[in-house]
N, C-alpha and C. Protein backbone atom coordinates (compact mmCIF):
# COMPACT_ATOMS: atom_id res chain seq x y z
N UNK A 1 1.66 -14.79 11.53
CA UNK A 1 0.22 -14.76 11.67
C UNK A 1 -0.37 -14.21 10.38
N UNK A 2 -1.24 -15.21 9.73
CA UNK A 2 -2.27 -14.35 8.58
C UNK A 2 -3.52 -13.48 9.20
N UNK A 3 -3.48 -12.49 7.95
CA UNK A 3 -4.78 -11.32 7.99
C UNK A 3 -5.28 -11.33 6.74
N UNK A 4 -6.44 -10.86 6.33
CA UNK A 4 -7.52 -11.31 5.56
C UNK A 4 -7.84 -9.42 5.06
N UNK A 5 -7.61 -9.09 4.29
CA UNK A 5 -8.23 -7.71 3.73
C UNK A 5 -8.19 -7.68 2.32
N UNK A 6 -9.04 -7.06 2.79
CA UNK A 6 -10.32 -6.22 1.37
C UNK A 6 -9.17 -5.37 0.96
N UNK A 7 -9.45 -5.14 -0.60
CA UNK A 7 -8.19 -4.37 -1.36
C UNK A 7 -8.40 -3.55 -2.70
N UNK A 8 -8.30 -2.24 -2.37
CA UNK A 8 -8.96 -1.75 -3.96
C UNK A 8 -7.60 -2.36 -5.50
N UNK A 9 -8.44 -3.01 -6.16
CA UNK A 9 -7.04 -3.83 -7.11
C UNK A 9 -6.55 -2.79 -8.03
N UNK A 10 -7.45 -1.54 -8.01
CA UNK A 10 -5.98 -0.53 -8.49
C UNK A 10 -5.06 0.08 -7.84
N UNK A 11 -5.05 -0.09 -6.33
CA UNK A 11 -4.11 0.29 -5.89
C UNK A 11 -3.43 -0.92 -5.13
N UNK A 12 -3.10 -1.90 -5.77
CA UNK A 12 -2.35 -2.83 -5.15
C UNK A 12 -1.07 -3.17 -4.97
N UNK A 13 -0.14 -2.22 -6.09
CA UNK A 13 0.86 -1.44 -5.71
C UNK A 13 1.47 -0.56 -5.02
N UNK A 14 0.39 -0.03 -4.71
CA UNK A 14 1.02 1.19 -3.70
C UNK A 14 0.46 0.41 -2.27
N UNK A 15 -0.07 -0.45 -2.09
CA UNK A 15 -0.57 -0.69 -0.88
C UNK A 15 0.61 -1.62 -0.14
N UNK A 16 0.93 -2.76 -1.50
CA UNK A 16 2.10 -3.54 -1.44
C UNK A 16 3.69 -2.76 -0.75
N UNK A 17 3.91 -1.60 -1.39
CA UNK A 17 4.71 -0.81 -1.20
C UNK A 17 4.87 -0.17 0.25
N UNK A 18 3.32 0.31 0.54
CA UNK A 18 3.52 0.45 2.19
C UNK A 18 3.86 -0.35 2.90
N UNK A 19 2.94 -1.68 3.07
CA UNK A 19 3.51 -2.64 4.07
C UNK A 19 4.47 -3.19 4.10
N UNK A 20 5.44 -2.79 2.80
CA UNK A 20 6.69 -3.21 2.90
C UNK A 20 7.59 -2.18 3.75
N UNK A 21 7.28 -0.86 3.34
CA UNK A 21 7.95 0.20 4.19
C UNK A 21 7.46 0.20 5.98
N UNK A 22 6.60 -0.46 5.77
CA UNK A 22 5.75 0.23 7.78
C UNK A 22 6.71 -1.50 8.34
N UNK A 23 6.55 -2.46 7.94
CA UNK A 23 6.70 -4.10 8.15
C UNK A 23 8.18 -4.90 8.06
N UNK A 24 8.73 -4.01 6.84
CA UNK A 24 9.87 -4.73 6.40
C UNK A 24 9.58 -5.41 5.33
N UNK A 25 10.92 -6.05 4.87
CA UNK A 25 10.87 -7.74 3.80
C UNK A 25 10.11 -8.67 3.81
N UNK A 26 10.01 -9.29 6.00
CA UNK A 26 9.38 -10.45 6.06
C UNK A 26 7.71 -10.64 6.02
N UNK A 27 7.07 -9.69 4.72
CA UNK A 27 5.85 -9.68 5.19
C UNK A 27 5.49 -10.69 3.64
N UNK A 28 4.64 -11.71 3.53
CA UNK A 28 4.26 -12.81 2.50
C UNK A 28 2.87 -12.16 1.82
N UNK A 29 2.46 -12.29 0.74
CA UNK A 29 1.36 -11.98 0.20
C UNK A 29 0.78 -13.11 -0.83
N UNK A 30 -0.28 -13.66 -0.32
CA UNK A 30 -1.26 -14.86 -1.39
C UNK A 30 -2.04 -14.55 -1.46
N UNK A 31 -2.62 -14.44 -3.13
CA UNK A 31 -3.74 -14.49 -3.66
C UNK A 31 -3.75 -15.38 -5.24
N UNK A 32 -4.46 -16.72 -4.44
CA UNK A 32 -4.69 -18.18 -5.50
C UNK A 32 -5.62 -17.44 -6.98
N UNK A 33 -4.83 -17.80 -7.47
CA UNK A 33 -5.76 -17.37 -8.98
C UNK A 33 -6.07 -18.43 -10.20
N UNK A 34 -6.68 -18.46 -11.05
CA UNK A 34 -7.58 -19.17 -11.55
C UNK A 34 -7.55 -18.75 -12.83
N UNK A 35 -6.74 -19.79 -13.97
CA UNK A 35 -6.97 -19.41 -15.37
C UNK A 35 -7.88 -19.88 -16.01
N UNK A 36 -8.63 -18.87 -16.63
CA UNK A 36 -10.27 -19.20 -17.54
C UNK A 36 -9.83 -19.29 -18.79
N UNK A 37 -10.77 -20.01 -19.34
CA UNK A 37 -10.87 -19.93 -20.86
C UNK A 37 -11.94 -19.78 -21.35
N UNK A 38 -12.13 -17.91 -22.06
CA UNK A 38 -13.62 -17.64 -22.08
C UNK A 38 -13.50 -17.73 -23.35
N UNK A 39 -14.68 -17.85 -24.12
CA UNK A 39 -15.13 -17.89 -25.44
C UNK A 39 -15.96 -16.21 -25.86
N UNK A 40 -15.48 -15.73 -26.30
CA UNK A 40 -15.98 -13.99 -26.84
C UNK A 40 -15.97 -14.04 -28.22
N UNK A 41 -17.03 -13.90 -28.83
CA UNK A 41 -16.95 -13.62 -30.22
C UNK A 41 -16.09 -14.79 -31.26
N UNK A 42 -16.12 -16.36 -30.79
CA UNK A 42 -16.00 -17.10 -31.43
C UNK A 42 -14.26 -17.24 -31.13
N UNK A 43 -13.92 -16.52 -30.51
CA UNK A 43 -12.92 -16.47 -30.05
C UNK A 43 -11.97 -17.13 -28.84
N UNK A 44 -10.97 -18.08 -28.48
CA UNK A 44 -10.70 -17.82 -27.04
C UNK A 44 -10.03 -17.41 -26.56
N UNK A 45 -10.05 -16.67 -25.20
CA UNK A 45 -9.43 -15.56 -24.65
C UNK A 45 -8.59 -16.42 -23.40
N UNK A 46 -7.64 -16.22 -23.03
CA UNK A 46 -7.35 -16.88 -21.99
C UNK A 46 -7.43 -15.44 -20.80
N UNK A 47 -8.02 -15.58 -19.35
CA UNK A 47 -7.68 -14.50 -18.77
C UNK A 47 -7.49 -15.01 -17.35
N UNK A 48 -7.06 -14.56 -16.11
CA UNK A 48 -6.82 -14.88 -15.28
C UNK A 48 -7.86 -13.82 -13.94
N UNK A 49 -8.37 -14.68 -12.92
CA UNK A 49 -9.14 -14.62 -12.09
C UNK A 49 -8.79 -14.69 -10.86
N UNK A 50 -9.08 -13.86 -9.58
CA UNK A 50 -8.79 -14.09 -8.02
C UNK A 50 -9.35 -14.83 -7.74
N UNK A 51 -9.05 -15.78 -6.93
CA UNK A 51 -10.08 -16.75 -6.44
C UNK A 51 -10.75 -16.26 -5.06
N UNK A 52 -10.18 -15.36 -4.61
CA UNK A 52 -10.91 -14.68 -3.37
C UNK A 52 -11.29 -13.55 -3.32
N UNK A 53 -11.15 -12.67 -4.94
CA UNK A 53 -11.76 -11.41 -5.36
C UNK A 53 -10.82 -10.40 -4.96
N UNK A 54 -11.53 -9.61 -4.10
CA UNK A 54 -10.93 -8.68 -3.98
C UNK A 54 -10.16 -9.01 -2.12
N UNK A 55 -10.13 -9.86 -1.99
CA UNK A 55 -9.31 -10.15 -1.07
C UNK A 55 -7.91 -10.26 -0.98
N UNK A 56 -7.59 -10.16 -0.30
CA UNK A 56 -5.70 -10.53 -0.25
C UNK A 56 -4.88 -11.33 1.50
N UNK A 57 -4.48 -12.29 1.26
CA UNK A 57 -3.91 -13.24 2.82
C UNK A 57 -2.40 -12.84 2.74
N UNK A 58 -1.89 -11.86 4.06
CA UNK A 58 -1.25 -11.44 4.18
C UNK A 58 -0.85 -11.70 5.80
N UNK A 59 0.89 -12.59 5.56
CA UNK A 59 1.48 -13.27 6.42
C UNK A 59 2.53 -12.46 6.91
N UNK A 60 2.69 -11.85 8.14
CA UNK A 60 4.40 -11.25 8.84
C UNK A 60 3.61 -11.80 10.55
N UNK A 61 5.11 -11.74 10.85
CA UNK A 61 4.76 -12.37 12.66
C UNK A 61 4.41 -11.48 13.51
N UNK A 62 4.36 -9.88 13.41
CA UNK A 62 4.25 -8.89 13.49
C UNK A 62 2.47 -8.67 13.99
N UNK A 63 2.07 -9.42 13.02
CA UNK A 63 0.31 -9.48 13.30
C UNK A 63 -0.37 -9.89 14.87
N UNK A 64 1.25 -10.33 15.57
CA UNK A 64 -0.17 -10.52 16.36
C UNK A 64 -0.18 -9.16 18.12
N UNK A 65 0.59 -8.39 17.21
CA UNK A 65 0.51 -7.17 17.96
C UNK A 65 -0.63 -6.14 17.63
N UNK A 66 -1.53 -5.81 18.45
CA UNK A 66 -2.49 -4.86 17.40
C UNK A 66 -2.07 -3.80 17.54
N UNK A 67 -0.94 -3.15 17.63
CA UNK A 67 -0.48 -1.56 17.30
C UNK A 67 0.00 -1.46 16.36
N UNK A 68 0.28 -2.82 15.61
CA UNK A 68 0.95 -2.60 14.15
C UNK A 68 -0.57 -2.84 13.22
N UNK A 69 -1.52 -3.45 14.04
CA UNK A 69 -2.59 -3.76 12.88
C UNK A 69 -3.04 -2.25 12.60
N UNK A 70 -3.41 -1.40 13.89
CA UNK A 70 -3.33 -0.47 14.03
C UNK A 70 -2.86 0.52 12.89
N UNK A 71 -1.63 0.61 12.94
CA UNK A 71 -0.97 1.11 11.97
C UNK A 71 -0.79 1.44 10.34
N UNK A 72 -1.71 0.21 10.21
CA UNK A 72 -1.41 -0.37 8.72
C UNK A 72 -3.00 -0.34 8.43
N UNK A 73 -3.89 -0.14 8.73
CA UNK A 73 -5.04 0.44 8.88
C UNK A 73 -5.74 1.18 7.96
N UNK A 74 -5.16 2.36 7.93
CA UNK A 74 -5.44 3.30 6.94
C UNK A 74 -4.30 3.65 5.80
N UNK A 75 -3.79 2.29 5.30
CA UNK A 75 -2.75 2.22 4.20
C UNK A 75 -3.58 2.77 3.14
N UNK A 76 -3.29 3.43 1.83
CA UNK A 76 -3.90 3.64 0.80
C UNK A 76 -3.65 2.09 0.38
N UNK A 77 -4.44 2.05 -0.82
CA UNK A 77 -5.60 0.63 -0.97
C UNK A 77 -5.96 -0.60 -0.34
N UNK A 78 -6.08 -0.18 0.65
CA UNK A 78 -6.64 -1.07 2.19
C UNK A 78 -8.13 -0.65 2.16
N UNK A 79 -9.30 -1.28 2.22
CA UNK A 79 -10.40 -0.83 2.52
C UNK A 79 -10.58 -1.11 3.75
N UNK A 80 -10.67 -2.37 4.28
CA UNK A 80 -10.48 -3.15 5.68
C UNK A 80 -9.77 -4.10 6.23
N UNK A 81 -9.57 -4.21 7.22
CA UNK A 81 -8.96 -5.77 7.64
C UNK A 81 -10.25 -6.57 8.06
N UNK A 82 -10.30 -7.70 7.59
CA UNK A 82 -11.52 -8.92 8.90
C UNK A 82 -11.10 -9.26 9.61
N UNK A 83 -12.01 -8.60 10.51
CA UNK A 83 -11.83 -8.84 12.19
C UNK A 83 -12.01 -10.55 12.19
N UNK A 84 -11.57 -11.17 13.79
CA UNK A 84 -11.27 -12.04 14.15
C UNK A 84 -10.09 -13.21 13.56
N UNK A 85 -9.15 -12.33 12.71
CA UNK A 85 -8.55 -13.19 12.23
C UNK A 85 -7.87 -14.26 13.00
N UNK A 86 -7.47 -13.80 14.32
CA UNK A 86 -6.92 -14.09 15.37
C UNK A 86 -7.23 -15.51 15.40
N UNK A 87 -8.48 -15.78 15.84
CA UNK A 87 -9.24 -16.95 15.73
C UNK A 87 -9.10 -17.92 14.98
N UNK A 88 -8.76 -17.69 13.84
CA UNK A 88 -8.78 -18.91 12.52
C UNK A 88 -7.70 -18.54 12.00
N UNK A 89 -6.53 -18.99 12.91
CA UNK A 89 -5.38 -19.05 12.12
C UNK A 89 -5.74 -20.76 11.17
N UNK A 90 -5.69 -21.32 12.40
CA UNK A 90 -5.60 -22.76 11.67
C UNK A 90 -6.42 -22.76 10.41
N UNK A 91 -7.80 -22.35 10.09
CA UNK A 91 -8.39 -22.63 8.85
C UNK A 91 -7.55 -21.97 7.91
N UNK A 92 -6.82 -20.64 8.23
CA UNK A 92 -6.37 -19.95 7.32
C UNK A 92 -4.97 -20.83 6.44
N UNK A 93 -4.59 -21.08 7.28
CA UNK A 93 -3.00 -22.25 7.72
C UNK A 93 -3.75 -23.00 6.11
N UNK A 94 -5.14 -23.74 6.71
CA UNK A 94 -5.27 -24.68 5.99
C UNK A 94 -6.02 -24.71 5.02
N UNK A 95 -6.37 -23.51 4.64
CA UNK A 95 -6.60 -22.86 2.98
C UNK A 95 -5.47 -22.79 2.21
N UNK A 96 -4.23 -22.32 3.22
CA UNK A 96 -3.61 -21.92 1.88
C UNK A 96 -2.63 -23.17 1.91
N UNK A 97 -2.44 -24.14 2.63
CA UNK A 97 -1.74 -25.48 2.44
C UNK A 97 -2.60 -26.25 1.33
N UNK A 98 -4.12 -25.85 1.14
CA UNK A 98 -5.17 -26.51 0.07
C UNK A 98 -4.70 -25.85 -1.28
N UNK A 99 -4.76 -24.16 -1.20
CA UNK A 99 -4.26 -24.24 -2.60
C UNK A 99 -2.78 -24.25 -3.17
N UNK A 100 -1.88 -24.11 -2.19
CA UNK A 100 -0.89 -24.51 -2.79
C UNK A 100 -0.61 -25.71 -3.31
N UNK A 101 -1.36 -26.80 -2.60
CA UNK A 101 -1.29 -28.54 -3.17
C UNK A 101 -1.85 -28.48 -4.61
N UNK A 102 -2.74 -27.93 -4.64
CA UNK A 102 -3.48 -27.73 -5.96
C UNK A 102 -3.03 -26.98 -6.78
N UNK A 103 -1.62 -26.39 -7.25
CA UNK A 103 -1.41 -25.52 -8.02
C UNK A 103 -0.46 -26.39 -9.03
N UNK A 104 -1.19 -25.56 -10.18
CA UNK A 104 0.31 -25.83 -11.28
C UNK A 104 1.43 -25.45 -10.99
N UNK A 105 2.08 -25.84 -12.39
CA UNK A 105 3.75 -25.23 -12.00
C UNK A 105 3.46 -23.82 -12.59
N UNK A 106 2.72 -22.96 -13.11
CA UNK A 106 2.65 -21.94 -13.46
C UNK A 106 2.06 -20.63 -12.61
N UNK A 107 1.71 -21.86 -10.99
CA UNK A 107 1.00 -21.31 -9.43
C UNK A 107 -0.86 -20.83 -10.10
N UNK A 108 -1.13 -21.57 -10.72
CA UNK A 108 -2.90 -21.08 -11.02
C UNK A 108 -3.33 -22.52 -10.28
N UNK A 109 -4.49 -22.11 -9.94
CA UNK A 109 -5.31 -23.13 -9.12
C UNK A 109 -5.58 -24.00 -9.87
N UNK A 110 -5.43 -25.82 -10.14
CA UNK A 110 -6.16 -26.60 -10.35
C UNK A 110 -7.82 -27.09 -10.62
N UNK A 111 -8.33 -27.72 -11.44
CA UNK A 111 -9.47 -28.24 -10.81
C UNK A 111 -9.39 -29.51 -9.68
N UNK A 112 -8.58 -29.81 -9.17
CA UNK A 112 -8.91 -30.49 -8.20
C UNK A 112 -8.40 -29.94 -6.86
N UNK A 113 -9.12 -28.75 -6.81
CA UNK A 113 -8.77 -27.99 -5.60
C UNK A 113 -11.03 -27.56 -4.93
N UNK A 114 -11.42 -27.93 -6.39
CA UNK A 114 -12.77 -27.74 -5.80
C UNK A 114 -13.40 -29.51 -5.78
N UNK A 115 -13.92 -29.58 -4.60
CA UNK A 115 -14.09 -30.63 -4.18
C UNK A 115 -15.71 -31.10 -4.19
N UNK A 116 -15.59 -32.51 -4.97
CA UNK A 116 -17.03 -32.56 -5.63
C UNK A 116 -17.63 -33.98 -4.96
N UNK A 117 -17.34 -34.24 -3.50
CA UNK A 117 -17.89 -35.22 -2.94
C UNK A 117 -19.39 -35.62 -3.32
N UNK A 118 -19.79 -34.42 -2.91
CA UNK A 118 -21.87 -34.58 -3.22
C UNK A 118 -21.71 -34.50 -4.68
N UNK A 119 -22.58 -35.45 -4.94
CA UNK A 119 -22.80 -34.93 -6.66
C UNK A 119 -23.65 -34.05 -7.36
N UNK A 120 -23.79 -32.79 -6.59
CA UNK A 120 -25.04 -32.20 -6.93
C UNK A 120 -24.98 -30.99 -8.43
N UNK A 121 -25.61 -30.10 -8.14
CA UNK A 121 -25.12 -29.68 -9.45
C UNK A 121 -23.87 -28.48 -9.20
N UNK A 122 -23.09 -28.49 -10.40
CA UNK A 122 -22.33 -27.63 -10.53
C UNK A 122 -22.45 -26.70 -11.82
N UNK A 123 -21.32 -25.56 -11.98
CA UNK A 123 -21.37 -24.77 -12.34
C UNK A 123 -19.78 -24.70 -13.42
N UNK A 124 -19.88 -24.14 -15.00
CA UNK A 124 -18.58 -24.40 -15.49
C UNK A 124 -17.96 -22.17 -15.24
N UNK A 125 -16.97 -22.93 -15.24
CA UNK A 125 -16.19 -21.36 -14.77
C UNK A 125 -15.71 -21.12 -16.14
N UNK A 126 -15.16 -22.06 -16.90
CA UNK A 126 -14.06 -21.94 -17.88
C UNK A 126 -14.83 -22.94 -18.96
N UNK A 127 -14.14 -22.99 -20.30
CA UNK A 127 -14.56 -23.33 -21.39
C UNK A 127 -15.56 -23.34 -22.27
N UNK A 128 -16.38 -23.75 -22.88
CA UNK A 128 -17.42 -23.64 -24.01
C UNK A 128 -18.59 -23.54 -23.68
N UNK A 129 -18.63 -23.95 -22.15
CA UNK A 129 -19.98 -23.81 -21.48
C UNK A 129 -19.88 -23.29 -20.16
N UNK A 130 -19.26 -22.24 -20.34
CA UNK A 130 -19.64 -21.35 -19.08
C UNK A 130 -20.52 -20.55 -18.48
N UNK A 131 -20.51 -20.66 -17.37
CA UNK A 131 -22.24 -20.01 -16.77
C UNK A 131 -23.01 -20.90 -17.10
N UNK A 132 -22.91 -22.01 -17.34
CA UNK A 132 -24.18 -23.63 -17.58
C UNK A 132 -23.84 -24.38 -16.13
N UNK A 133 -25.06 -24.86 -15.89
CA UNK A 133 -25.25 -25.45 -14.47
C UNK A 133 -25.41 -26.99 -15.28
N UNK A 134 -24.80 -28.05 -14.39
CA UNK A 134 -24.94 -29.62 -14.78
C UNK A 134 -25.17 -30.61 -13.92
N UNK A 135 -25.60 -31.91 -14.12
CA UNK A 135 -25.67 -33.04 -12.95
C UNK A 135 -24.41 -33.70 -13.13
N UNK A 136 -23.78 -33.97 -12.14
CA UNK A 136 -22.61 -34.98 -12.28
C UNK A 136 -23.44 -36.53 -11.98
N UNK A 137 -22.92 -37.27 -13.79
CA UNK A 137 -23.56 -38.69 -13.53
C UNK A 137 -22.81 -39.19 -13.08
N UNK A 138 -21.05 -39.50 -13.50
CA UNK A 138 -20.56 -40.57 -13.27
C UNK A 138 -19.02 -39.62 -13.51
N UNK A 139 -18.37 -40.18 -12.31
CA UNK A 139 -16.77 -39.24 -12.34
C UNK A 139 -15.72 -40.84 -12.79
N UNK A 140 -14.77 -40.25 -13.54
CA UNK A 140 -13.82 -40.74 -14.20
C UNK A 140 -12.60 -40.28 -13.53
N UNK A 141 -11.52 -41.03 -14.18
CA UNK A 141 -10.36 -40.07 -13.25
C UNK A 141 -9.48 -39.15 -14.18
N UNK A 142 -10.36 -38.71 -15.55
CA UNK A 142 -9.91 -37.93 -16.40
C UNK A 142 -11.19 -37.05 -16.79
N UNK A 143 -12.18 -37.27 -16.37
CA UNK A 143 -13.27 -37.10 -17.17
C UNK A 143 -14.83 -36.77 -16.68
N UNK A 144 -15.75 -36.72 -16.15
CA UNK A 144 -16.86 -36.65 -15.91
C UNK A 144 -17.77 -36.76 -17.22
N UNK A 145 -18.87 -37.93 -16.54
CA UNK A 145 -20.05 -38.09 -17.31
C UNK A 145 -21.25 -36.75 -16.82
N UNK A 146 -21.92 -36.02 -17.42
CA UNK A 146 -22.71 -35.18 -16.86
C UNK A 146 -23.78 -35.17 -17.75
N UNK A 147 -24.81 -34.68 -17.11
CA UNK A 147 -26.24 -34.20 -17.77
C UNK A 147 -26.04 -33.03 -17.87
N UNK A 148 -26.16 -32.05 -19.08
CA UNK A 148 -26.34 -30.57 -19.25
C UNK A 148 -27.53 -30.26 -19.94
N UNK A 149 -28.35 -30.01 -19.33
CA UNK A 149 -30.30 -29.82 -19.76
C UNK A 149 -30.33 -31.38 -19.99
N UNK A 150 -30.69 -31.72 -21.31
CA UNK A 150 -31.34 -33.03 -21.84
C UNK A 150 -30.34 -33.95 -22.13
N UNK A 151 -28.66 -33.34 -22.53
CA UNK A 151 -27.81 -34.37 -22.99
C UNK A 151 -27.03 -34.80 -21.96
N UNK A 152 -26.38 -35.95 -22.47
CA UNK A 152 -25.40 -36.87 -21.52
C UNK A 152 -23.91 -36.18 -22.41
N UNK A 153 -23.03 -35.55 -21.79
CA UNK A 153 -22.14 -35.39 -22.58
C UNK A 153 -20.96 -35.53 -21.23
N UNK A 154 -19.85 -36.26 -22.30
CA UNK A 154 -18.41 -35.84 -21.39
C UNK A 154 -17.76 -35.01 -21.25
N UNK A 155 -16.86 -34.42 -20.33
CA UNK A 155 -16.07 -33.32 -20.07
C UNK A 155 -14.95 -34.04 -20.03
N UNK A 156 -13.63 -33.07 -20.24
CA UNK A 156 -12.61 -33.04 -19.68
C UNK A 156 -11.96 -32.66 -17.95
N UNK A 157 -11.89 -33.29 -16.81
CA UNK A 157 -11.63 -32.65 -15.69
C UNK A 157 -10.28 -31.75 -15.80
N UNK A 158 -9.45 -31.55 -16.70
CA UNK A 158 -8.20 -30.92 -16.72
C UNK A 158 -8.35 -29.78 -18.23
N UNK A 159 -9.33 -29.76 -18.65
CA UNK A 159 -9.43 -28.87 -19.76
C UNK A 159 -10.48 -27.90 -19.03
N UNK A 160 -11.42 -28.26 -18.28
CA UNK A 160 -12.73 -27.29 -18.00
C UNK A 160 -12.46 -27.05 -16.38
N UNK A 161 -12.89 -26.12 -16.09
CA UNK A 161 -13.04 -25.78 -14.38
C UNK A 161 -14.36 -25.31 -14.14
N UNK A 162 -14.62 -26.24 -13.36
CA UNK A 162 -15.99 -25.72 -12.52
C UNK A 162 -16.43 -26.02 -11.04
N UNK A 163 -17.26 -25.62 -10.68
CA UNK A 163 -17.23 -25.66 -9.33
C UNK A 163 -19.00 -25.75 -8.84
N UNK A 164 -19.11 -26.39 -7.58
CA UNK A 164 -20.13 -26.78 -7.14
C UNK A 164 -20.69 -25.78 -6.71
N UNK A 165 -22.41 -25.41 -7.18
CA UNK A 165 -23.52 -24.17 -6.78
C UNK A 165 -24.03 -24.45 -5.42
C-alpha cells in the first residue's frame, strides 16, 4: 500500500533510516525528479528538481494497518502523512506506473510525461527560456512550432522541458 508525506529534505536521512528500523527492508521509496538546465550568469548549470517537492510515495504492505501508520507518525523528518490515502491507491498505482514509463535510463523524468493534449499555453521549466509562457502552434514529433510574445520560433521537445499553466 502507498502513503503520500510531507518531508523536511534536510532530514531525509534520518527519516529514511527510521522507517527502515520501525518497517524493515520491504519498505520502497519514490520521488520522480526532473533535470533542469538553468542559465545563471551566462552560464549553464545543470541541477536536479522533485517533481512532487517536498513530498515523498512511500510503499510497504504494512500500510494498511493504522497502528503502524500510527507509529511512524512522529518520525523525525516527517511533517505529515495525507490522509485518505487509503482511497486512491489506484491513482497512486497509476502515477507512479506514469512516471516510471517516462523515465530515462538515468531515472529523471522525461518530457513526455507532461501531457499537452489542449494546446493552450505552457510554461518552459528548463533551458534558455525559462519562466516564459508560449502558444503551442503546431507539434512535431521532435519539435514544437510555438508563439513566444510576437515570434514563431521552434523548440526542441527532448532538449527543453515544459509544462502546461
Amino acid at each position: 500500500m502507498w502513503i503520500i508525506i510531507k518531508i523536511n529534505k534536510k532530514k531525509i536521512f534520518t527519516l529514511k533510516k527510521e522507517l527502515f528500523s520501525k518497517l524493515g527492508n520491504d519498505i520502497k521509496f519514490y520521488s520522480p525528479t526532473i533535470k533542469l538546465k538553468k542559465f545563471i550568469k551566462n552560464k549553464i548549470l545543470n541541477a536536479e528538481s522533485p517533481l512532487l517537492g517536498d513530498y515523498l510515495l512511500c510503499f510497504n504492505q504494512n500500510f494498511k494497518n493504522q497502528s503502524i501508520i500510527n507509529s511512524i507518525k512522529y518520525s523525525r523528518g516527517l511533517k505529515y502523512i495525507l490522509s485518505n490515502f487509503i482511497n486512491s491507491q489506484k491513482e497512486i498505482e497509476d502515477f507512479v506506473k506514469k512516471c516510471k514509463q517516462n523515465e530515462d535510463l538515468n531515472g529523471y523524468i522525461k518530457q513526455s510525461f507532461f501531457n499537452f493534449e489542449q494546446k493552450e499555453n505552457c510554461k518552459f521549466i528548463s533551458g534558455p527560456f525559462t519562466n516564459f509562457v508560449f502558444d503551442i502552434l503546431k507539434e512535431n514529433k521532435k519539435s514544437l512550432d510555438i508563439l513566444l510574445g510576437d515570434y514563431k520560433v521552434s523548440v526542441s521537445k527532448e532538449q527543453n522541458l515544459f509544462r502546461p499553466v
